[in-house]
N, C-alpha and C. Protein backbone atom coordinates (compact mmCIF):
# COMPACT_ATOMS: atom_id res chain seq x y z
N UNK A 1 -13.58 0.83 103.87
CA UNK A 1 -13.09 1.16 102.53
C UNK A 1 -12.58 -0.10 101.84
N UNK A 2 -13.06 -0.19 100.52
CA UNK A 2 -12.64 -2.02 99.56
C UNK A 2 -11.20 -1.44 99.40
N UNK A 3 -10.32 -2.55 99.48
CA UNK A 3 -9.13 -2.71 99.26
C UNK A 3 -8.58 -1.95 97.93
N UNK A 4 -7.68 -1.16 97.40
CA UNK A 4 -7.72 -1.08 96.13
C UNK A 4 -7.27 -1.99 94.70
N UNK A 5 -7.75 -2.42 93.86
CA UNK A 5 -7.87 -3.48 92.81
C UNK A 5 -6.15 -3.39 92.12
N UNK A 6 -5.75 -4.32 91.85
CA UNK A 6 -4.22 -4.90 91.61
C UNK A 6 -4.21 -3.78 90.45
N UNK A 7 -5.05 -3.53 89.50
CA UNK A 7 -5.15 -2.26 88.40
C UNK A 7 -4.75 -0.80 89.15
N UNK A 8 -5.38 -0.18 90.00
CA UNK A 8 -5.47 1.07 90.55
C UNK A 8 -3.87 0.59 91.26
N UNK A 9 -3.48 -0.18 91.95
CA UNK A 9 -1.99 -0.22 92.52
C UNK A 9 -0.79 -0.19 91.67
N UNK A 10 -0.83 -0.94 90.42
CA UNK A 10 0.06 -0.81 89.22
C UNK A 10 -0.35 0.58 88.66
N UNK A 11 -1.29 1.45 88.65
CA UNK A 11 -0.85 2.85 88.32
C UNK A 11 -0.53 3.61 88.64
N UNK A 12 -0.79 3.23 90.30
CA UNK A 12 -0.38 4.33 91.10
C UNK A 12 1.74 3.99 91.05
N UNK A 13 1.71 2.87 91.10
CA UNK A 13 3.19 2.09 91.24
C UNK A 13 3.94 3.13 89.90
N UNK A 14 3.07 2.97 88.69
CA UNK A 14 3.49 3.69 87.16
C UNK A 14 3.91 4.96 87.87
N UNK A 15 2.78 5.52 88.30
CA UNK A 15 2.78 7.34 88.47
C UNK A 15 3.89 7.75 89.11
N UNK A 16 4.43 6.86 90.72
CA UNK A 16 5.36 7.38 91.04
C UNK A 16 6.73 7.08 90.80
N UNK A 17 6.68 6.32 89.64
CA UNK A 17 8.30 6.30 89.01
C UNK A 17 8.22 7.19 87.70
N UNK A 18 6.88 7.18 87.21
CA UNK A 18 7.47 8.51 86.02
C UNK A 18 8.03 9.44 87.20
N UNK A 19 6.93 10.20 87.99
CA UNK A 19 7.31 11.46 88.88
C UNK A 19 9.20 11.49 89.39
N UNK A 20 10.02 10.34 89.53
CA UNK A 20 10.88 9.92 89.68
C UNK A 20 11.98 10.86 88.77
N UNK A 21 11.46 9.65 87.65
CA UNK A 21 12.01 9.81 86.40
C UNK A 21 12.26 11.39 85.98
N UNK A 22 11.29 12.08 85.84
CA UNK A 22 11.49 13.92 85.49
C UNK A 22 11.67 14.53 86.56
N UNK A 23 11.70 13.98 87.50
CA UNK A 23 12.31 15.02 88.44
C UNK A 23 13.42 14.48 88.77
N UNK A 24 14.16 13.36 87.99
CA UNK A 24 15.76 13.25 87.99
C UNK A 24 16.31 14.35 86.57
N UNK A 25 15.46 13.91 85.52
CA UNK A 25 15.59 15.20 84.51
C UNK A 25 15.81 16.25 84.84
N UNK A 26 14.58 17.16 85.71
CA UNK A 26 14.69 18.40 86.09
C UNK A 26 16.35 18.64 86.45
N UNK A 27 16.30 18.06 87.73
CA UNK A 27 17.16 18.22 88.78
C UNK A 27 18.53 18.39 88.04
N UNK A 28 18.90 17.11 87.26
CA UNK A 28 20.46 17.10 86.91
C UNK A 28 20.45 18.11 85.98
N UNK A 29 19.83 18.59 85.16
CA UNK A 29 19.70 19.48 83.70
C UNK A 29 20.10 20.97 84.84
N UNK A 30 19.45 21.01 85.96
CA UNK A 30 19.57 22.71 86.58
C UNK A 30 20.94 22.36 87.33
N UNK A 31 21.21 21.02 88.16
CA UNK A 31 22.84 21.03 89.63
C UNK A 31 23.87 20.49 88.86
N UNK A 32 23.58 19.85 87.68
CA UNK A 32 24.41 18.50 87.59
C UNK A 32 24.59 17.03 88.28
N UNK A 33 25.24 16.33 88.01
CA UNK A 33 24.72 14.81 88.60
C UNK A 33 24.91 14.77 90.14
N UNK A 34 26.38 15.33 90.05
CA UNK A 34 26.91 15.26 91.70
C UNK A 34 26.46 16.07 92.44
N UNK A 35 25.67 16.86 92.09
CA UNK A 35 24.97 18.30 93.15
C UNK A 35 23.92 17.48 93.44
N UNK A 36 23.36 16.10 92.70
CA UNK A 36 22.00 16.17 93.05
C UNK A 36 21.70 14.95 93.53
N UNK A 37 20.82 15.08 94.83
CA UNK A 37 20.96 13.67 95.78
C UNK A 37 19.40 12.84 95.46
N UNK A 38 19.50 11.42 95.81
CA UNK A 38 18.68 10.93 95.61
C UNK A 38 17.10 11.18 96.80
N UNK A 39 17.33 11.63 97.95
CA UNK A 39 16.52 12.22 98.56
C UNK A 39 16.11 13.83 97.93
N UNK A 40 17.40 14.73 97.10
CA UNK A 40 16.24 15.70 96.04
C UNK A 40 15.44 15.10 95.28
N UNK A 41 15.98 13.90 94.69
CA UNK A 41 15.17 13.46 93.76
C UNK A 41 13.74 13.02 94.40
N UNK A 42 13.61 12.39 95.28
CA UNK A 42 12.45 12.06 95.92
C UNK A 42 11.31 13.22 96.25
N UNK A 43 12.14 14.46 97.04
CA UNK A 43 11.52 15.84 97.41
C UNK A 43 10.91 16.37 96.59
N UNK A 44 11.77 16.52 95.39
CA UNK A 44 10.88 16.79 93.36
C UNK A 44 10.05 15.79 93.55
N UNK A 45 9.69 14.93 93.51
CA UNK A 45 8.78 14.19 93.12
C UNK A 45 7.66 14.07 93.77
N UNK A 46 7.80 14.59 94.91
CA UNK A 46 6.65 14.47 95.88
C UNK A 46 6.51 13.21 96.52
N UNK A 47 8.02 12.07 96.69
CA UNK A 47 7.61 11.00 96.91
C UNK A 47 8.59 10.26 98.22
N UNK A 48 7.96 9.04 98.91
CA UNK A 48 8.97 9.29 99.78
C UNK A 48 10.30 8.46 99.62
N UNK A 49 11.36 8.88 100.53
CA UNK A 49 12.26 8.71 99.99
C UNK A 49 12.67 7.39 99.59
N UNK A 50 12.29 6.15 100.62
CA UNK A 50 12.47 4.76 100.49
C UNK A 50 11.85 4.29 98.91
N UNK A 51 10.69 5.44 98.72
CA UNK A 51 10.63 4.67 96.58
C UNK A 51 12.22 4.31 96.19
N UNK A 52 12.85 5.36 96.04
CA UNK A 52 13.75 5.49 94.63
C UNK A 52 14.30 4.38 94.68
N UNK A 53 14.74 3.82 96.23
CA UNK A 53 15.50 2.57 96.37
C UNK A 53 14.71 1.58 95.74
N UNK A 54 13.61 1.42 95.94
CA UNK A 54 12.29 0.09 95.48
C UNK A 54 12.59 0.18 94.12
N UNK A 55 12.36 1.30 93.10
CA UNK A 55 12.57 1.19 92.01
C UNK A 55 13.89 0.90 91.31
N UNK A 56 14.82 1.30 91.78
CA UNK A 56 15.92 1.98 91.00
C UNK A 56 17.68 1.44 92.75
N UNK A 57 18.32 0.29 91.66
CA UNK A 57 19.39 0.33 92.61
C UNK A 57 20.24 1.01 92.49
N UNK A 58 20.28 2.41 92.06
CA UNK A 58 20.87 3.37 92.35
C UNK A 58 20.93 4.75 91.72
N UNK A 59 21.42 6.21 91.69
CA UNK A 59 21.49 7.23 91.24
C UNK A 59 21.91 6.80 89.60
N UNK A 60 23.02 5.74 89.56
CA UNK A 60 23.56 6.28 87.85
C UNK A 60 22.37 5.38 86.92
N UNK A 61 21.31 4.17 87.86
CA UNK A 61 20.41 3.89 87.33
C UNK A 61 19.05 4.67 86.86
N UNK A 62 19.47 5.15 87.98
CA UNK A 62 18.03 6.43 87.82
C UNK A 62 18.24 7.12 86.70
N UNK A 63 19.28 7.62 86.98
CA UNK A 63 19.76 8.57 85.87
C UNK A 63 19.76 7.99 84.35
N UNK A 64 20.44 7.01 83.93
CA UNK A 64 20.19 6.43 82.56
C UNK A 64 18.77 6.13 82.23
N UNK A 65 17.64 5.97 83.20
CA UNK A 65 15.97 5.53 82.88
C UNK A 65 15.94 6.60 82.91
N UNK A 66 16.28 7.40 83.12
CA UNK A 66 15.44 9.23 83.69
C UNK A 66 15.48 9.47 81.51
N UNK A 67 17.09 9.72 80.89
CA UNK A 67 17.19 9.91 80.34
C UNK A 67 16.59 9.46 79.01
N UNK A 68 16.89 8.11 78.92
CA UNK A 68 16.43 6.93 77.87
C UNK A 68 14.78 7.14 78.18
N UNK A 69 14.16 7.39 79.47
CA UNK A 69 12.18 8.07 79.39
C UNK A 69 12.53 9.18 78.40
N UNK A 70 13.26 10.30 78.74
CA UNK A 70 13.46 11.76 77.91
C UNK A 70 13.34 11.25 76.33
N UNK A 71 14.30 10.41 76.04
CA UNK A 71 14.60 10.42 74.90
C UNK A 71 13.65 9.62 73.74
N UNK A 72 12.97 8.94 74.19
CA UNK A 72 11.90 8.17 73.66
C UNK A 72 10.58 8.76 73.65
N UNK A 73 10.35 9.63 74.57
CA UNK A 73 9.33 11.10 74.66
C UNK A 73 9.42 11.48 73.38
N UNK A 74 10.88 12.47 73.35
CA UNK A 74 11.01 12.80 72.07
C UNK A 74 10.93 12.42 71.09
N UNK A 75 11.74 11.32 71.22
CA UNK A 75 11.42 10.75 69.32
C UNK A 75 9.82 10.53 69.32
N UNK A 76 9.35 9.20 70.16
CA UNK A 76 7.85 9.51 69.89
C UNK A 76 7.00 11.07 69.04
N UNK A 77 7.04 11.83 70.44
CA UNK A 77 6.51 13.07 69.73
C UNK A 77 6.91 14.13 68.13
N UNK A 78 8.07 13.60 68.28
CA UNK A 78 8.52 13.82 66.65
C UNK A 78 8.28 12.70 66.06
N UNK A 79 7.90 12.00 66.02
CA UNK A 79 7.67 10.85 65.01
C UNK A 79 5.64 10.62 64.72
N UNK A 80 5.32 10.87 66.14
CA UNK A 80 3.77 11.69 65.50
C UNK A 80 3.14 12.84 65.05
N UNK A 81 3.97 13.47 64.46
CA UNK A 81 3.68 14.62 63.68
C UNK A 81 3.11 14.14 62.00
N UNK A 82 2.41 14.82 62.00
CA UNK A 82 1.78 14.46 60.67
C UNK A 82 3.36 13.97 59.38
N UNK A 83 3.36 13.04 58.44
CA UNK A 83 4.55 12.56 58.25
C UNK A 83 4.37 13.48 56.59
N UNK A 84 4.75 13.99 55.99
CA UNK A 84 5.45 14.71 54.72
C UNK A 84 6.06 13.87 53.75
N UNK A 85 5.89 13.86 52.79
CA UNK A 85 6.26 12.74 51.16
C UNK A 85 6.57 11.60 51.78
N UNK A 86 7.66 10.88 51.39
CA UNK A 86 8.02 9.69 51.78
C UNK A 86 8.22 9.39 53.63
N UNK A 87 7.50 8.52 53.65
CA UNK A 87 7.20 8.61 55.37
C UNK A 87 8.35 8.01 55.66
N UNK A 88 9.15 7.00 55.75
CA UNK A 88 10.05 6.11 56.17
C UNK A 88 11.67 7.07 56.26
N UNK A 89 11.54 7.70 54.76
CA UNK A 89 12.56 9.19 54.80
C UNK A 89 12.57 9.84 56.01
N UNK A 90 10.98 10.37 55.66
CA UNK A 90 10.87 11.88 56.50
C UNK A 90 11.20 11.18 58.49
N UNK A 91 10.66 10.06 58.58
CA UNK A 91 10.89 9.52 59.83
C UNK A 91 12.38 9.27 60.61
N UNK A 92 13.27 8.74 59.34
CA UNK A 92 14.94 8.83 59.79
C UNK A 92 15.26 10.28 60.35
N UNK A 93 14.58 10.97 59.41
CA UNK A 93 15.04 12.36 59.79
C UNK A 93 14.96 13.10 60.99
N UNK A 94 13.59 12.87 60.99
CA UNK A 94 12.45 13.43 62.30
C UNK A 94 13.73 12.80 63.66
N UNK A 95 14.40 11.36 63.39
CA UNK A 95 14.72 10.72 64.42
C UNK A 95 15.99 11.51 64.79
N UNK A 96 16.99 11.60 63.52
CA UNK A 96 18.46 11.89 63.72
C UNK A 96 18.01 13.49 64.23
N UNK A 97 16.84 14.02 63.82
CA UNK A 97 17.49 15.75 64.58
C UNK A 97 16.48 15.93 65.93
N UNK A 98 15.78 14.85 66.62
CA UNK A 98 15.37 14.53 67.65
C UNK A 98 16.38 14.30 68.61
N UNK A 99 17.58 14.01 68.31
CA UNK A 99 18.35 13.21 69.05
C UNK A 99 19.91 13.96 69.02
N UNK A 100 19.70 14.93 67.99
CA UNK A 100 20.97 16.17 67.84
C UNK A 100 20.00 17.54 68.61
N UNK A 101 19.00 17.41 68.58
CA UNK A 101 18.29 18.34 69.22
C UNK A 101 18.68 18.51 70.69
N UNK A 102 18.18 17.38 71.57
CA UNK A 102 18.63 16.75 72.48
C UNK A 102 19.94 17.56 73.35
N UNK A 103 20.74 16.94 72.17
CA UNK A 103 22.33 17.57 72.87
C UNK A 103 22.71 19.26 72.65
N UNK A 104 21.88 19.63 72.07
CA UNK A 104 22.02 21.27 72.08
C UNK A 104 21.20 22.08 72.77
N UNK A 105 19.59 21.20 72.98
CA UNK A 105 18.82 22.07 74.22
C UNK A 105 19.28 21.30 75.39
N UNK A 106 19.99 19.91 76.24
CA UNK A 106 19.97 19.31 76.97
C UNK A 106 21.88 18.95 77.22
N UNK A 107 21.84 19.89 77.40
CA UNK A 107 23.99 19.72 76.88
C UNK A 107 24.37 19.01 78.42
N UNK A 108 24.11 19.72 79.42
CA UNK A 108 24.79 18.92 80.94
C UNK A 108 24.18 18.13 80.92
N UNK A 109 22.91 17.67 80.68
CA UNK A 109 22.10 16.40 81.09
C UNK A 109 22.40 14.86 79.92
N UNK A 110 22.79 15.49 78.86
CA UNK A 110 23.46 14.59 77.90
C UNK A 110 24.86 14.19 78.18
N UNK A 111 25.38 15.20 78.49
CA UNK A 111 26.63 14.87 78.64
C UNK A 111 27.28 14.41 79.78
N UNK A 112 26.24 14.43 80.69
CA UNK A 112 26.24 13.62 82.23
C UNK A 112 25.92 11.72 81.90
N UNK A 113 24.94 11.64 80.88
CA UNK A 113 24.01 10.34 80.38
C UNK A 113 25.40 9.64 79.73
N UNK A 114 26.07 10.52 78.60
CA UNK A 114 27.00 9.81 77.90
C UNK A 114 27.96 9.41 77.97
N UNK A 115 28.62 10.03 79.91
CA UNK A 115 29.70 9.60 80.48
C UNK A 115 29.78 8.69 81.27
N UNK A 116 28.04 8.80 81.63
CA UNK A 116 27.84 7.43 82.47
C UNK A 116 27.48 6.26 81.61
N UNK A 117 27.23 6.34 80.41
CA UNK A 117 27.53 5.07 79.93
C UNK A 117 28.65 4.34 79.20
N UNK A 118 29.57 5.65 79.61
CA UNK A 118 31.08 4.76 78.52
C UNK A 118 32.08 4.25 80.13
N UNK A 119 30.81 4.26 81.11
CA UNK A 119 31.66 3.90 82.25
C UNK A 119 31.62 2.27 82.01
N UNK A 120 31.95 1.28 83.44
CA UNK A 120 32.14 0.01 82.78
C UNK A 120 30.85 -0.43 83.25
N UNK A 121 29.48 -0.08 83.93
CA UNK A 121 28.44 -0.30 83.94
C UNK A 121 27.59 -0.48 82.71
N UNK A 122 28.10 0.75 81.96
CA UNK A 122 27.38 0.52 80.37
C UNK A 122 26.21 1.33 80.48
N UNK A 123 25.06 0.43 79.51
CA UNK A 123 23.91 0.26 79.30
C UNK A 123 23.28 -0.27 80.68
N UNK A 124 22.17 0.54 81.01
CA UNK A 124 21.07 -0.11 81.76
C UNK A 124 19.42 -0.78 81.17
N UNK A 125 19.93 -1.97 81.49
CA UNK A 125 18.88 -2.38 80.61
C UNK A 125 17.60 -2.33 81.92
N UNK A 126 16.80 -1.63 81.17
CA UNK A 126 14.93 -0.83 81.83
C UNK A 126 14.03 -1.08 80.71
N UNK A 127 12.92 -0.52 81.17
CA UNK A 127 11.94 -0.63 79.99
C UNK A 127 11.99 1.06 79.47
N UNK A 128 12.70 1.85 79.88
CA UNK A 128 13.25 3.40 78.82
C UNK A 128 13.53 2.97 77.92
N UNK A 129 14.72 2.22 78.18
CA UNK A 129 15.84 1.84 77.00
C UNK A 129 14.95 0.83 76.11
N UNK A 130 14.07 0.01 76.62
CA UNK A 130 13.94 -1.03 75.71
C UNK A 130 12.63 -0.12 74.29
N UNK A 131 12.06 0.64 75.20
CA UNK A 131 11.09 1.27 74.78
C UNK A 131 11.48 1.98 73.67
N UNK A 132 12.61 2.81 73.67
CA UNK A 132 13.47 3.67 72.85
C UNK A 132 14.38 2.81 71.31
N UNK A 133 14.76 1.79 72.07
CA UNK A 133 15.24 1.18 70.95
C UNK A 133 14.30 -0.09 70.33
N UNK A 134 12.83 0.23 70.68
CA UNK A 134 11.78 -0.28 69.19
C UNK A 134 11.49 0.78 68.57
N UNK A 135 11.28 1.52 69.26
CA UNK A 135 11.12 3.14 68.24
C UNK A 135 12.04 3.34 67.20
N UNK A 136 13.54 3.37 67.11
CA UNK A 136 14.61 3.26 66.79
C UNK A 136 14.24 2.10 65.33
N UNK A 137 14.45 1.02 65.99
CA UNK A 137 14.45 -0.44 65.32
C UNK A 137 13.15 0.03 64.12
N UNK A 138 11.67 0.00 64.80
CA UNK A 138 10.85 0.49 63.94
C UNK A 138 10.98 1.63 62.60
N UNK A 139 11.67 2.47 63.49
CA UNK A 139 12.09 3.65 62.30
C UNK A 139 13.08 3.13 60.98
N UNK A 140 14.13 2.15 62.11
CA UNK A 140 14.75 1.81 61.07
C UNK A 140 14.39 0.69 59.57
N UNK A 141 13.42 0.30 60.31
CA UNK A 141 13.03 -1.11 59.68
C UNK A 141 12.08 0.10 58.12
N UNK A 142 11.18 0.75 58.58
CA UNK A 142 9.84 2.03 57.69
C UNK A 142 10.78 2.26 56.89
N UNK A 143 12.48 2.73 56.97
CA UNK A 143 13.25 3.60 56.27
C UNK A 143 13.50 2.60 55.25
N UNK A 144 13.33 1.13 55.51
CA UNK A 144 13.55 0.16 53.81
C UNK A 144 15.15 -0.77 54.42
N UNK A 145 15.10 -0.63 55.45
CA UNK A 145 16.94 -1.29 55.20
C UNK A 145 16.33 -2.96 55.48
N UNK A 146 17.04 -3.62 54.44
CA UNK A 146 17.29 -4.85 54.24
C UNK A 146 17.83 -5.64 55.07
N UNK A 147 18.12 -5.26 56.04
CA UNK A 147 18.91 -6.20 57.60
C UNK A 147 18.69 -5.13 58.80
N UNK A 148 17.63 -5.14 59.71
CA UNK A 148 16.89 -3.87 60.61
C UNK A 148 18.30 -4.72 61.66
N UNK A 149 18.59 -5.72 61.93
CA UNK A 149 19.26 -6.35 63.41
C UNK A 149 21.05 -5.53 62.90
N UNK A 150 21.43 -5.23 61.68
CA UNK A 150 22.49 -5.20 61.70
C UNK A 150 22.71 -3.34 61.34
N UNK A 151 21.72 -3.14 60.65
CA UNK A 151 21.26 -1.46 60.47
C UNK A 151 20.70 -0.04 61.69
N UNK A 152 20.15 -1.39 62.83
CA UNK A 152 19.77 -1.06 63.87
C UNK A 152 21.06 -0.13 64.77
N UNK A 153 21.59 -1.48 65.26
CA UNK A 153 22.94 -0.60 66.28
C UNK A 153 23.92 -0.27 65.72
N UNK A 154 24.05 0.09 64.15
CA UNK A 154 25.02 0.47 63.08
C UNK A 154 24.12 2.94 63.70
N UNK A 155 23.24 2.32 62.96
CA UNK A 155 22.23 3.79 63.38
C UNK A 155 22.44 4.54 65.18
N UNK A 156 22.26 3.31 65.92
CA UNK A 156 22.42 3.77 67.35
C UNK A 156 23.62 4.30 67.73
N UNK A 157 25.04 4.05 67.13
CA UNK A 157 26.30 4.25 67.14
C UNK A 157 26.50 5.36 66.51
N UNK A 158 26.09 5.36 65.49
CA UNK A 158 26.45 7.18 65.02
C UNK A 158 25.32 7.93 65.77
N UNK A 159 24.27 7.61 66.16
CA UNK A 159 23.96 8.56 66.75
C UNK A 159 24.58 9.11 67.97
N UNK A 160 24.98 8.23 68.91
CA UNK A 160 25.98 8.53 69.63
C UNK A 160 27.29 9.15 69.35
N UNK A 161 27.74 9.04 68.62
CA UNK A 161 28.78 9.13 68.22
C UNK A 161 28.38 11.07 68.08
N UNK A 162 27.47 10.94 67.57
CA UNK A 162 27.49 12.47 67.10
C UNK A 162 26.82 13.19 68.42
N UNK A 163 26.35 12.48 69.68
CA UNK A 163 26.15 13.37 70.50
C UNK A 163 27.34 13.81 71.10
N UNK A 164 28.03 12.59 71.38
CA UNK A 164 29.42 13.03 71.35
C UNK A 164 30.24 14.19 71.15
N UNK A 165 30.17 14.04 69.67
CA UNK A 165 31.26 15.26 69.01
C UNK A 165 30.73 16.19 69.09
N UNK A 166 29.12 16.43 69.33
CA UNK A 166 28.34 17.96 69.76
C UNK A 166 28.90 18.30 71.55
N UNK A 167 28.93 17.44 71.92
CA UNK A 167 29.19 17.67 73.55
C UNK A 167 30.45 17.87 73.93
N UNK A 168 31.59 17.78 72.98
CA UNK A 168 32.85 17.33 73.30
C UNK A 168 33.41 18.62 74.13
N UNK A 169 33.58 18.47 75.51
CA UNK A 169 34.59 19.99 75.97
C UNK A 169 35.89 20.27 75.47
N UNK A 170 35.44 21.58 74.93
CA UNK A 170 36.87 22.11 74.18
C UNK A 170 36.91 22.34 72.80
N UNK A 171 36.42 21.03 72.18
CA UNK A 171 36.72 20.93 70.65
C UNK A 171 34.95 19.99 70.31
N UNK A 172 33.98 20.73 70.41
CA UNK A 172 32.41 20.09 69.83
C UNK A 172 32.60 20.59 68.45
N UNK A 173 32.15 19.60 67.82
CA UNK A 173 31.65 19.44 66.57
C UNK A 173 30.63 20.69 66.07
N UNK A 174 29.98 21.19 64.80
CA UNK A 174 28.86 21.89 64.90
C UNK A 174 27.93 21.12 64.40
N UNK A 175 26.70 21.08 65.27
CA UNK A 175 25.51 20.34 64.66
C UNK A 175 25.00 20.10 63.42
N UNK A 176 25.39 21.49 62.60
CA UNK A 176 24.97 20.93 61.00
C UNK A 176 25.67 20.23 60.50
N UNK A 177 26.98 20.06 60.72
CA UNK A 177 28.05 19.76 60.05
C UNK A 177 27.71 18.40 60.17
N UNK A 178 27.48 17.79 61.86
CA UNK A 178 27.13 16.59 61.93
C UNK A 178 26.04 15.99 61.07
N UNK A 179 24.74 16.64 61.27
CA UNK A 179 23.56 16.07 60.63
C UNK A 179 23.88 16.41 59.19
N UNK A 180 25.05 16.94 58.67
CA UNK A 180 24.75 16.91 57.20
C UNK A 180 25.21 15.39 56.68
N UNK A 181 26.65 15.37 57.69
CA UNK A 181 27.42 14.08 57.42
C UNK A 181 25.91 12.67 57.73
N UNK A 182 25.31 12.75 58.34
CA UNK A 182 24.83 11.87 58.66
C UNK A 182 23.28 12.01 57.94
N UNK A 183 22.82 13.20 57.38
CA UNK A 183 21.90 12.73 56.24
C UNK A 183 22.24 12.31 54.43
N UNK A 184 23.80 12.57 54.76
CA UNK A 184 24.53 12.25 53.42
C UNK A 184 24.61 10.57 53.39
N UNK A 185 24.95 10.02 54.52
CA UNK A 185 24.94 8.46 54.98
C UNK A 185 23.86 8.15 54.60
N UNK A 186 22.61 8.64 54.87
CA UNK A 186 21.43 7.90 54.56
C UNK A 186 20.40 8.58 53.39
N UNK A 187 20.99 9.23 52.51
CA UNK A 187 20.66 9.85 51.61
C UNK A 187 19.38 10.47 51.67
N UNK A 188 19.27 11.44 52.93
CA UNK A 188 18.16 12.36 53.15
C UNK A 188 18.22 13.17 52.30
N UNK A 189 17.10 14.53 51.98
CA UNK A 189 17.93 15.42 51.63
C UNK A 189 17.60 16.42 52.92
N UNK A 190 18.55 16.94 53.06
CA UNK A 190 18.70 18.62 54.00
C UNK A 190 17.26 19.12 54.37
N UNK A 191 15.84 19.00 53.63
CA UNK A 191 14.97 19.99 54.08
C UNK A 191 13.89 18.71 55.14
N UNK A 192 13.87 17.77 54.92
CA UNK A 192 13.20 16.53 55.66
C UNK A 192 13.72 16.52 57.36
N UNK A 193 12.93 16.53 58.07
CA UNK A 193 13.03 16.93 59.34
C UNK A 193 13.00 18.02 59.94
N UNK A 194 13.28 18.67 60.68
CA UNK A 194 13.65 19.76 61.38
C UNK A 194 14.71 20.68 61.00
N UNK A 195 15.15 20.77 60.15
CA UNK A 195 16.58 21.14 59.25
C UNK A 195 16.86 22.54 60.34
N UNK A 196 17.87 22.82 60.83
CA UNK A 196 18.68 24.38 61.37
C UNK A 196 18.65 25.43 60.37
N UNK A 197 18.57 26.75 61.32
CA UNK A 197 18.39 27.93 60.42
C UNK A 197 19.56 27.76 59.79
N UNK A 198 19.54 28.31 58.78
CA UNK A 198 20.93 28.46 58.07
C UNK A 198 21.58 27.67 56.85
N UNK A 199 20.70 26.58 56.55
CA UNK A 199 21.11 25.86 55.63
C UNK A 199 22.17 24.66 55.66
N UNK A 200 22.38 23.88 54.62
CA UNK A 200 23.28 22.79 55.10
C UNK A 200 24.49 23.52 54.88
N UNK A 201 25.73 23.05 55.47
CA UNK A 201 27.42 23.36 55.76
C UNK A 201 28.12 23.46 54.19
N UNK A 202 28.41 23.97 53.61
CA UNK A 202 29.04 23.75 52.17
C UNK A 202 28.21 23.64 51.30
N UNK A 203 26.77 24.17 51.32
CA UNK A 203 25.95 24.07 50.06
C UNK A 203 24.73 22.55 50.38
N UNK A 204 24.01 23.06 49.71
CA UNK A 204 23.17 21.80 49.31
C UNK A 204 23.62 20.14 49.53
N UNK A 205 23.00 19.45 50.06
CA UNK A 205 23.01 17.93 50.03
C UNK A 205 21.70 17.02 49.46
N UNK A 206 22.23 16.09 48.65
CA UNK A 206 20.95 15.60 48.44
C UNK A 206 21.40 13.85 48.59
């Protein structure tokens, strides 16, 4: 049998860290973080256990690539949807309720992601994250802003910020309320994106 070609080994190498990757998704979204071991993670994946170590030096790493893959999925796939009047508009939009979406279908798995990064580890810098914030950067740059380096992590911060106040135990924010405040910032109007049943919070925004 010919050896297999440095191509066929880098995909197979690809395949079993996505498989990784969503079956750290799966897993924490159904046990939570601490229910779930890095040998489940391997068992989901169909892979053996010594990968996760090769890839990934550890669970809260896994976990931030697991997420930052999730989240760049999404925006992607909302951001290739056929685009409606002003594209650069309709695209901020598509982004901010991609990402409030997120924290209302994905509440333990967000709110597992957002505690592990206000730890003192931070940010894991992967190619999720890097992947996610050109998508980001790109969107921001289509939407017209005049400084993308300073508009960029100005955008990434409230978005956080508002997964936040959707996730908060005890006292969460309500999602429209958020995305209204935050299509009022960027002078969306209310029907561009994915808008919630029900209309915007206090009437009309434009």
């Amino acid at each position: 049998m010919s050896p297999r070609s440095a191509s066929v080994n880098e995909e197979l190498r690809r395949r079993s860290r996505e498989r990784l990757l969503q079956a750290t998704v799966e897993l924490v979204a159904e046990r939570g973080y601490e229910a779930t071991t890095l040998g489940d993670i391997a068992d989901r994946a169909g892979a053996a256990r010594g990968l996760v170590s090769y890839y990934f030096p550890g669970k809260r790493q896994l976990l931030q690539s697991a997420v930052h893959r999730l989240m760049h999925l999404t925006l992607e796939a909302a951001l290739e949807r056929e685009p409606r009047g002003d594209d650069g508009r309709e695209r901020l939009a598509r982004a901010i309720d991609a990402v409030l979406g997120l924290a209302r279908d994905q509440p333990l798995l967000m709110r597992t992601h957002m505690a592990g990064i206000l730890t003192a580890e931070g940010f894991v810098q992967c190619p999720e994250q890097q992947r996610l914030a050109e998508l980001l950067r790109d969107t921001v740059a289509r939407y017209g802003s005049p400084d993308v380096d300073a508009d960029y992590p100005l955008l990434r911060a409230l978005l956080m910020g508002a997964v936040v106040a959707v996730l908060l135990p005890g006292a969460p924010m309500p999602l429209a309320r958020l995305r209204a405040e935050l299509f009022q910032r960027y002078g969306l109007d209310w029907e561009l994106g994915a808008p919630p049943d029900g209309g915007p919070p206090g009437g009309t925004i434009r």
